[in-house]
C-alpha atoms as a PDB file:
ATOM      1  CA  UNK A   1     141.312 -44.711 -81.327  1.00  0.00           C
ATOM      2  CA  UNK A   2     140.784 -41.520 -79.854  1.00  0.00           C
ATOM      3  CA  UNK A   3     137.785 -39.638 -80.146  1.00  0.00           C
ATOM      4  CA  UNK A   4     137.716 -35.715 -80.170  1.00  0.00           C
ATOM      5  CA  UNK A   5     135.032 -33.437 -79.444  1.00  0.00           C
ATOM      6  CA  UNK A   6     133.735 -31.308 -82.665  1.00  0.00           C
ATOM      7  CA  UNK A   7     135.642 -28.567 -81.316  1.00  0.00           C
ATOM      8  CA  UNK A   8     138.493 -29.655 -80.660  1.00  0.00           C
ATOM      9  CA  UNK A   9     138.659 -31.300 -83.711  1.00  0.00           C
ATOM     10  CA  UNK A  10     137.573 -28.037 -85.314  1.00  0.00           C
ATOM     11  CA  UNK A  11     140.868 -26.500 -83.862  1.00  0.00           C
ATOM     12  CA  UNK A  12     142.970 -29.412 -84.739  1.00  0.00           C
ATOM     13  CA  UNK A  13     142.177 -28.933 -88.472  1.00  0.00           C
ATOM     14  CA  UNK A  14     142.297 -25.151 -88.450  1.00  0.00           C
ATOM     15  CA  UNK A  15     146.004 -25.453 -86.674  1.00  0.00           C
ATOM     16  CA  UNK A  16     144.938 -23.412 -83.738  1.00  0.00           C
ATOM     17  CA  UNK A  17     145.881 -25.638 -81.175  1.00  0.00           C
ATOM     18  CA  UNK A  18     148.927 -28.167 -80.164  1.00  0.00           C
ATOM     19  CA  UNK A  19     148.591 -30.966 -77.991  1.00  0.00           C
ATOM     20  CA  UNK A  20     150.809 -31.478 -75.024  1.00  0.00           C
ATOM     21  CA  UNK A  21     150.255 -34.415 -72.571  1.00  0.00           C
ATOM     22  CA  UNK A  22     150.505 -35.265 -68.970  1.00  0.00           C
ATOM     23  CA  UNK A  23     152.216 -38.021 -67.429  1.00  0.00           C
ATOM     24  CA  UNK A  24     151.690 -39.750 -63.745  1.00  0.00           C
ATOM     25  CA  UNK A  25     153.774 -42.185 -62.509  1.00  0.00           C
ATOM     26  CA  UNK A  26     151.904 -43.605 -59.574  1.00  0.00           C
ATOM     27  CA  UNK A  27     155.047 -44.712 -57.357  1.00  0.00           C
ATOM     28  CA  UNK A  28     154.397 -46.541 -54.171  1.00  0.00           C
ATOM     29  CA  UNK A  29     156.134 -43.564 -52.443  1.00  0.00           C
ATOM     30  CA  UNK A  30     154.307 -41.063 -53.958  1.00  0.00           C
ATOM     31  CA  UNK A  31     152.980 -40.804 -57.538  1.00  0.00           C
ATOM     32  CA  UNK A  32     155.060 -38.118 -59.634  1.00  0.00           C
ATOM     33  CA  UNK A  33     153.335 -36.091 -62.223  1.00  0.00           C
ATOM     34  CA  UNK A  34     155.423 -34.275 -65.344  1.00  0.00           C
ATOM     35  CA  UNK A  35     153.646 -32.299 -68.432  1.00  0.00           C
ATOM     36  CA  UNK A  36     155.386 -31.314 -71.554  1.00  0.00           C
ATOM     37  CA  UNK A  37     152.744 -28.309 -71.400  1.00  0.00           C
ATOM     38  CA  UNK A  38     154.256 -24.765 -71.636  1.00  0.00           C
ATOM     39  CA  UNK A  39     152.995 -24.419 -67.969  1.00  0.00           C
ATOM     40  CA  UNK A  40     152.665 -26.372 -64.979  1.00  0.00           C
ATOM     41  CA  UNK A  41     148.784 -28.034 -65.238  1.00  0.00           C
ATOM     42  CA  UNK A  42     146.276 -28.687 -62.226  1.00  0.00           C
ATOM     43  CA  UNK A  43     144.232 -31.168 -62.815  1.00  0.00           C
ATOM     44  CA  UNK A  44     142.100 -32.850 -60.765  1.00  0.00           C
ATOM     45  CA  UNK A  45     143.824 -30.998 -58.033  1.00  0.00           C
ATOM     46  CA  UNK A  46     147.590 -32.830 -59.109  1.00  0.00           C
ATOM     47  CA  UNK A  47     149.830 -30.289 -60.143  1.00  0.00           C
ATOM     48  CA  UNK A  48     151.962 -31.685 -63.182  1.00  0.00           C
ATOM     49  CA  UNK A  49     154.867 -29.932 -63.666  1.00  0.00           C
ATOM     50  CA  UNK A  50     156.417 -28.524 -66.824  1.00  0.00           C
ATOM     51  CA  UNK A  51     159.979 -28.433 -65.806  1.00  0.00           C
ATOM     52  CA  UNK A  52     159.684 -32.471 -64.354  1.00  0.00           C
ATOM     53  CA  UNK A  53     162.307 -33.210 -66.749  1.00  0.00           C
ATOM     54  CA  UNK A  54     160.371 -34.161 -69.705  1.00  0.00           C
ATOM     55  CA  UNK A  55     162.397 -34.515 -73.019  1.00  0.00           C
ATOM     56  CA  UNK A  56     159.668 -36.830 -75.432  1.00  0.00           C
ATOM     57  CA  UNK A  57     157.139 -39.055 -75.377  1.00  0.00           C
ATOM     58  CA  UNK A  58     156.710 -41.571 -77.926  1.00  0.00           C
ATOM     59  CA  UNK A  59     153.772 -42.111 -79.880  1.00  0.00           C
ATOM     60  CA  UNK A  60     152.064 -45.608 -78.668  1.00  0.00           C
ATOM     61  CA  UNK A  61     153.906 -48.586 -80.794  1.00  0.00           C
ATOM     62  CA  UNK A  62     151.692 -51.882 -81.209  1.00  0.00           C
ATOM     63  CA  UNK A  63     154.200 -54.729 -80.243  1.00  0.00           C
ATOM     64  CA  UNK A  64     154.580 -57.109 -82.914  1.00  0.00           C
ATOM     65  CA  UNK A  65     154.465 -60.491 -80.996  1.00  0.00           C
ATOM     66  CA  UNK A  66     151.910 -60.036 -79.099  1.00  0.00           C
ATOM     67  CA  UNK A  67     148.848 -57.784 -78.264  1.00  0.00           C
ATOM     68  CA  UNK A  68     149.713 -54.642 -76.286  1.00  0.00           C
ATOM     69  CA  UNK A  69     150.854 -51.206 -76.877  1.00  0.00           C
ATOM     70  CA  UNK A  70     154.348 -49.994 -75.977  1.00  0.00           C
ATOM     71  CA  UNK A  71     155.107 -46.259 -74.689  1.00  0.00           C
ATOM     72  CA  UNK A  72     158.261 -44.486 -74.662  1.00  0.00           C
ATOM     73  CA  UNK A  73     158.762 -41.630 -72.184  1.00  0.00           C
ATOM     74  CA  UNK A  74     162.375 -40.051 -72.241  1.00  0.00           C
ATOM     75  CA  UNK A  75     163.487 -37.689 -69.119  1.00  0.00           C
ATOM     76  CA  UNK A  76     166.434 -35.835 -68.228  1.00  0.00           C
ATOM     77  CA  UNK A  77     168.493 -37.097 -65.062  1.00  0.00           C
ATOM     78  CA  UNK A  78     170.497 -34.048 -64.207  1.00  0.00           C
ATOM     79  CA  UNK A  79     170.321 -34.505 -60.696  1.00  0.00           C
ATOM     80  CA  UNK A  80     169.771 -38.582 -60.233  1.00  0.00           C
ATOM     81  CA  UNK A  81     166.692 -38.006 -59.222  1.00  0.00           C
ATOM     82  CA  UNK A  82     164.798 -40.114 -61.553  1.00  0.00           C
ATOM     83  CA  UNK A  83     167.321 -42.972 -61.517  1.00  0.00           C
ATOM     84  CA  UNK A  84     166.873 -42.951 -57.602  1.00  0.00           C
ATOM     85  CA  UNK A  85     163.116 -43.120 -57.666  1.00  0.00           C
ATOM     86  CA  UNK A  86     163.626 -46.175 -60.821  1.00  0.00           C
ATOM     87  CA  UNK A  87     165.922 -48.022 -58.345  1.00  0.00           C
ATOM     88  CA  UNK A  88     163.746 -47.883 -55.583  1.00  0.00           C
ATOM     89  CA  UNK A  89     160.944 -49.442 -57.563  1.00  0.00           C
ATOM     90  CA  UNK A  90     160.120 -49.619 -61.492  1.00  0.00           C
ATOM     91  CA  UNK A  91     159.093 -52.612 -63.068  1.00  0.00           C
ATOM     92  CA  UNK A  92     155.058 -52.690 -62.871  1.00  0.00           C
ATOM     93  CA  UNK A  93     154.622 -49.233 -61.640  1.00  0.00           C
ATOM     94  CA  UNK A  94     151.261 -47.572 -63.063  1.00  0.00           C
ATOM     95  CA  UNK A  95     151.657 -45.216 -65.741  1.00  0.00           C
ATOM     96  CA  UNK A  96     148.847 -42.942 -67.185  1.00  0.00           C
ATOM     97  CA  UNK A  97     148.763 -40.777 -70.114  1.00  0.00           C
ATOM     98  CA  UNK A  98     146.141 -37.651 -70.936  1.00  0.00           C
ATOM     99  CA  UNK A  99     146.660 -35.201 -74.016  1.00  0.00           C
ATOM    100  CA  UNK A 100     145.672 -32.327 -72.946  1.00  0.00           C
ATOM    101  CA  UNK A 101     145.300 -29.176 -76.318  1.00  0.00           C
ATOM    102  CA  UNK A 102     146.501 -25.065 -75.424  1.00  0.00           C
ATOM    103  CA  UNK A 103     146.060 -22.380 -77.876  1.00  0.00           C
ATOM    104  CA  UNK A 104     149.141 -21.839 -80.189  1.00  0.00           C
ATOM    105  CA  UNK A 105     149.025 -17.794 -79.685  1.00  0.00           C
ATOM    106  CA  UNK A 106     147.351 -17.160 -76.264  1.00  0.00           C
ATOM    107  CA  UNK A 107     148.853 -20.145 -74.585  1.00  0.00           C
ATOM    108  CA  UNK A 108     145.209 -20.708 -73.462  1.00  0.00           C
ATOM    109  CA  UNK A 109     144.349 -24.378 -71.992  1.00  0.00           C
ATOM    110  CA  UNK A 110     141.146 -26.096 -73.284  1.00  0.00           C
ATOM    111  CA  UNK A 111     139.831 -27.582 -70.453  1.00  0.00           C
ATOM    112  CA  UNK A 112     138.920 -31.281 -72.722  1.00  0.00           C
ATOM    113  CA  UNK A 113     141.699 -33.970 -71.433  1.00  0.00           C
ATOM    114  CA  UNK A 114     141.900 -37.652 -73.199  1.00  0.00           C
ATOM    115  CA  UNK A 115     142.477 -40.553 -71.513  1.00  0.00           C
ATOM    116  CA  UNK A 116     145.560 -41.737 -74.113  1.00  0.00           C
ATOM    117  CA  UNK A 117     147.408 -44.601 -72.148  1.00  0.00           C
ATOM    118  CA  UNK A 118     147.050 -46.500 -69.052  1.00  0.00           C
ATOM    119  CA  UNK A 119     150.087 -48.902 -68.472  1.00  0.00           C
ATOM    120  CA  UNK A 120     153.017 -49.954 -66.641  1.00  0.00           C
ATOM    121  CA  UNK A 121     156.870 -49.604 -66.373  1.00  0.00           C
ATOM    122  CA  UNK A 122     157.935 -52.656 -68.419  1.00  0.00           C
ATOM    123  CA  UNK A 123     161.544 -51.170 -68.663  1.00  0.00           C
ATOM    124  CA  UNK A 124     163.758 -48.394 -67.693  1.00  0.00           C
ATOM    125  CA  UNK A 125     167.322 -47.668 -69.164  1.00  0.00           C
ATOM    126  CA  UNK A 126     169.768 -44.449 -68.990  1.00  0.00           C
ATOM    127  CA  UNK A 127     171.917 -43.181 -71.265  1.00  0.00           C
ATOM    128  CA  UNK A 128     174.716 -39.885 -71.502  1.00  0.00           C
ATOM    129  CA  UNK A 129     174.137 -38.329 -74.910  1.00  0.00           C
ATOM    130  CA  UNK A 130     176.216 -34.547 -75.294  1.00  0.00           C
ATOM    131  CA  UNK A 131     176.943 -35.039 -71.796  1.00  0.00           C
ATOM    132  CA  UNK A 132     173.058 -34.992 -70.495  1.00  0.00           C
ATOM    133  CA  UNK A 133     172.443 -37.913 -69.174  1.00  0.00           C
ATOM    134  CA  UNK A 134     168.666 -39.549 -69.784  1.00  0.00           C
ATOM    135  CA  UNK A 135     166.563 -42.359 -68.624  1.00  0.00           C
ATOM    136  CA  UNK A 136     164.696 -44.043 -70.883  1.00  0.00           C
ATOM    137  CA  UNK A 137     161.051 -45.569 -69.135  1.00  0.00           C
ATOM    138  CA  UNK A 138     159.622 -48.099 -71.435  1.00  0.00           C
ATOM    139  CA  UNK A 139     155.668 -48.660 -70.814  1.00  0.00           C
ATOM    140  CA  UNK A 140     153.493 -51.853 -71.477  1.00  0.00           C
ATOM    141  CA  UNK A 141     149.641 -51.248 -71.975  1.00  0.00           C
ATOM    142  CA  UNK A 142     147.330 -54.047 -70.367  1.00  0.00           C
ATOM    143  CA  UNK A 143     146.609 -57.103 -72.534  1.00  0.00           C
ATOM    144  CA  UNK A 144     143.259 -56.961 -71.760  1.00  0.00           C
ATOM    145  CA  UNK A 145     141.431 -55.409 -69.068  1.00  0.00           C
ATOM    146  CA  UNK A 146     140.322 -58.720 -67.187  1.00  0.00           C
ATOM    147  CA  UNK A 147     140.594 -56.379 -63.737  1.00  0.00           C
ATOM    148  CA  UNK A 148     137.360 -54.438 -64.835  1.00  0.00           C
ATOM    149  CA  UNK A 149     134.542 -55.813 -62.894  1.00  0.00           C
ATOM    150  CA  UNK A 150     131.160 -55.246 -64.084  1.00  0.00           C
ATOM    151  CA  UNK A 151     127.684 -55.494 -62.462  1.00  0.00           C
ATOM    152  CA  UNK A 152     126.363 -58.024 -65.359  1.00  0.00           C
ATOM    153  CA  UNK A 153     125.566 -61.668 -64.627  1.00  0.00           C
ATOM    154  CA  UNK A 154     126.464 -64.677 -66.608  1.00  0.00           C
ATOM    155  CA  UNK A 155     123.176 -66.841 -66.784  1.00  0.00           C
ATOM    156  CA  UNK A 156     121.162 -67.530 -70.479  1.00  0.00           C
ATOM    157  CA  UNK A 157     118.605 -65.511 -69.358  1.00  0.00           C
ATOM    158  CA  UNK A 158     120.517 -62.301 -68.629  1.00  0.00           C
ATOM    159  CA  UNK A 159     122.568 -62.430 -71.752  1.00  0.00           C
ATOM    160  CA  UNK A 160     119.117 -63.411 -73.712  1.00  0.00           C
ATOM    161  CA  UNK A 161     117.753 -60.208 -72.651  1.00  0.00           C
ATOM    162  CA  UNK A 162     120.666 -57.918 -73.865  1.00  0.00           C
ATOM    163  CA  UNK A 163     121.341 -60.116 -77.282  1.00  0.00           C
ATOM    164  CA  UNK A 164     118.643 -62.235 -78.138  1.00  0.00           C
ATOM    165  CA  UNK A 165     120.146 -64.163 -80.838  1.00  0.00           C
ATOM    166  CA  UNK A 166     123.428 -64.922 -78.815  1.00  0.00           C
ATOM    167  CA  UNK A 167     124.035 -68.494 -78.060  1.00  0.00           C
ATOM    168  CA  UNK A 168     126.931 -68.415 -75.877  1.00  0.00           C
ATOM    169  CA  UNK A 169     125.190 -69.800 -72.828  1.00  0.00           C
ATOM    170  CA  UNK A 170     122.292 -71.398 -73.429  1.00  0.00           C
ATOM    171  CA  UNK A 171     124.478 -74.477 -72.307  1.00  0.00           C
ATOM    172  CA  UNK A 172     125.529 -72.410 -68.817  1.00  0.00           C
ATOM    173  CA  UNK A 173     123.636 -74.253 -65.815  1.00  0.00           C
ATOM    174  CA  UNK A 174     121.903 -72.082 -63.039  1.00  0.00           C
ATOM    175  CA  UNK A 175     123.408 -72.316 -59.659  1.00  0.00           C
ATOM    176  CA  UNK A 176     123.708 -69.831 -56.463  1.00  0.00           C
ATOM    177  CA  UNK A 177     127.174 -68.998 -57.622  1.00  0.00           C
ATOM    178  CA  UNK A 178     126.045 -68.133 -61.597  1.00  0.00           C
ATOM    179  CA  UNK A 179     123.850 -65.465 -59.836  1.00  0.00           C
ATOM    180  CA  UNK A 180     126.591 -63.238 -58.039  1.00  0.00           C
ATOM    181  CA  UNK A 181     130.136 -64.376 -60.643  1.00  0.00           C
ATOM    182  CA  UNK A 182     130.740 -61.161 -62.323  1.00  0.00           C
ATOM    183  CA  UNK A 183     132.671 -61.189 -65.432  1.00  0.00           C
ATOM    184  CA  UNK A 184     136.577 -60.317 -64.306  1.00  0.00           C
ATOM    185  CA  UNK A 185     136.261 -60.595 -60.807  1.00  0.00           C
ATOM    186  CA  UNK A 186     136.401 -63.419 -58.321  1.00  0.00           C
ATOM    187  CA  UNK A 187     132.660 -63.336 -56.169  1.00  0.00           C
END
């Protein structure tokens, strides 16, 4: 779930504010960055860019057979240019999401951005509706996040010291390689 600062939850409740969000599509060739802000955004120094061709965004949808989020993100194709990039390369291409919250009568931006999905292209389609045509970019959240590395060891003693009732491996043997094996990565 998303957590909220007190003021921004303050301004949620008292209808102040209205959340927009900011896509990146981090394409091999150059990542691509859209907003459905009333502005183009800079953040970080990307510039996402309110007239990218964003129609909606789906909220995430927990996928019923198994255990990852999916993420609809509809654009308009007026000009091909989305269906070129998608034939180029799709499937697997990073995705990240931020909501981002702007002030419903000065247009203000709060500067407080949450990190709402982190994915990849699982599926693109197009369609012509009133003679628009639209391309459809379906997104699959991680399983898990067995690519995070951390700096923690594996032996009894180290997860003794951190849980002391745990038992998980007081049958784990000590050996060179127990001493450097992180959890997720390979050395």
């Amino acid at each position: 779930m998303l957590q909220v600062s007190a003021s921004i939850g303050t301004k949620i409740a008292n209808k102040i504010i209205a959340p927009f969000v900011l896509i990146k599509f981090d394409f091999t060739a150059g990542a691509i960055f859209i907003t459905n802000a009333p502005r183009n955004i800079d953040y970080n120094g990307d510039i996402y860019l309110a007239d990218g061709g964003l129609v909606s965004v789906s909220p995430p949808k927990a996928q019923a057979e198994i255990s990852r989020d999916l993420f609809i993100i509809k654009v308009t194709d007026a000009d091909s240019s989305w269906r070129t990039e998608l034939d180029a390369e799709n499937i697997g291409v990073p995705v990240t999401v931020l909501t981002g919250f702007a002030d419903i009568t000065t247009g203000e931006i709060d500067g407080e951005y949450l990190d709402t999905y982190i994915g990849k292209i699982s599926h693109v389609g197009s369609e012509i509706s009133e003679d628009e045509p639209f391309v459809e970019i379906q997104c699959s959240g991680p399983l898990t996040k067995l690519h995070q590395i951390t700096n923690r060891t594996t032996t009894e003693s180290s997860q003794k010291r951190r849980y002391p009732a745990d038992t998980c491996m007081d049958y784990a043997f000590d050996t060179e390689d127990s001493k450097t094996r992180k959890w997720g990565g390979t050395s």
